[in-house]
Protein backbone atom coordinates (compact mmCIF):
# COMPACT_ATOMS: atom_id res chain seq x y z
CA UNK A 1 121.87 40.88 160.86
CA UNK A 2 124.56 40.72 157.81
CA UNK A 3 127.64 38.01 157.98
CA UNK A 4 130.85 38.48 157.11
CA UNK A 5 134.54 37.95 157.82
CA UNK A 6 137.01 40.55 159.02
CA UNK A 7 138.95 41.59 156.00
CA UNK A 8 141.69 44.10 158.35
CA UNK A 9 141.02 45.30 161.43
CA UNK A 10 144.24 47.85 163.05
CA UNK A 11 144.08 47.47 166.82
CA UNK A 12 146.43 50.52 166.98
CA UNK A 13 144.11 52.91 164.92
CA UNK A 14 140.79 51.22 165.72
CA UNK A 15 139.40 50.45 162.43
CA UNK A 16 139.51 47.77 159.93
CA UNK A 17 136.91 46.42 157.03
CA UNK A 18 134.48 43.69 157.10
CA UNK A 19 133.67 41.79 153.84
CA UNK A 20 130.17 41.02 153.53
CA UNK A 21 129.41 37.12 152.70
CA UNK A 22 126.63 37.63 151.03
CA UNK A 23 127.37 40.86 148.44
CA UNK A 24 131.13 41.01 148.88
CA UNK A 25 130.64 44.74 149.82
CA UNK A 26 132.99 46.04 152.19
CA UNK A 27 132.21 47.94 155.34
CA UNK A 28 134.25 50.20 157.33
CA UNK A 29 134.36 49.12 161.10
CA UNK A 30 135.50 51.23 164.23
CA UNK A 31 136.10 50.08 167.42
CA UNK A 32 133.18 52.03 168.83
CA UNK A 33 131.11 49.90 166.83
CA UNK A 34 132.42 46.64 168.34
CA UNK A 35 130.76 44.06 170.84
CA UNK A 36 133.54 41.46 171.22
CA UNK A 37 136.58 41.81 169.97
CA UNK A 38 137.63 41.17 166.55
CA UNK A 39 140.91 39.77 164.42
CA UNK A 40 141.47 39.51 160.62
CA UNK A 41 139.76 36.09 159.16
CA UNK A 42 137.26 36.26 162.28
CA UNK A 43 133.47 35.45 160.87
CA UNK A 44 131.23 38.37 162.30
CA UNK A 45 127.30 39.11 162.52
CA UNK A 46 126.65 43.04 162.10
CA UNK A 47 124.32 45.93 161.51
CA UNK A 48 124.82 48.73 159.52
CA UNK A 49 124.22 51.99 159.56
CA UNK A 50 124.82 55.11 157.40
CA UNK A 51 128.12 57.25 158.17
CA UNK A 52 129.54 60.32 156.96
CA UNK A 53 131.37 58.56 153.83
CA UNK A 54 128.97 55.19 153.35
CA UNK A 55 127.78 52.38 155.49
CA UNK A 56 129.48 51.29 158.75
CA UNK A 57 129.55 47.92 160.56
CA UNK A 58 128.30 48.44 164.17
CA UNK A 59 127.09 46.47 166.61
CA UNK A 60 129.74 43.85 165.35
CA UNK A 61 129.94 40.51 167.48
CA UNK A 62 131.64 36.96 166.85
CA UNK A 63 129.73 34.51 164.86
């Protein structure tokens, strides 16, 4: 599992960006790849998996 803190996250649209703790990558998040629900600054465990423009966040939970 990668760590990392919620960057943006648009509860309108559905997406946002997680910043990686550990590369300071950023990863593109959609709601359909959430467990709990997330807010900006909130420290998040994830896996991630290839999408059509780059890596996505999914399976994105609380830490």
């Amino acid at each position: 599992m990668n760590q990392g803190t919620v960057k943006f996250f648009n509860d309108d649209k559905g997406f946002g960006f997680i910043k990686d703790s550990n590369s300071n990558q950023e990863y593109f998040v959609h709601v359909s790849g959430l467990i709990d629900e997330i807010r900006e600054n909130d420290e998040v465990v994830y896996e991630l998996q290839e999408g059509r423009k780059g890596l996505n966040a999914i399976n994105v939970k609380r830490a």
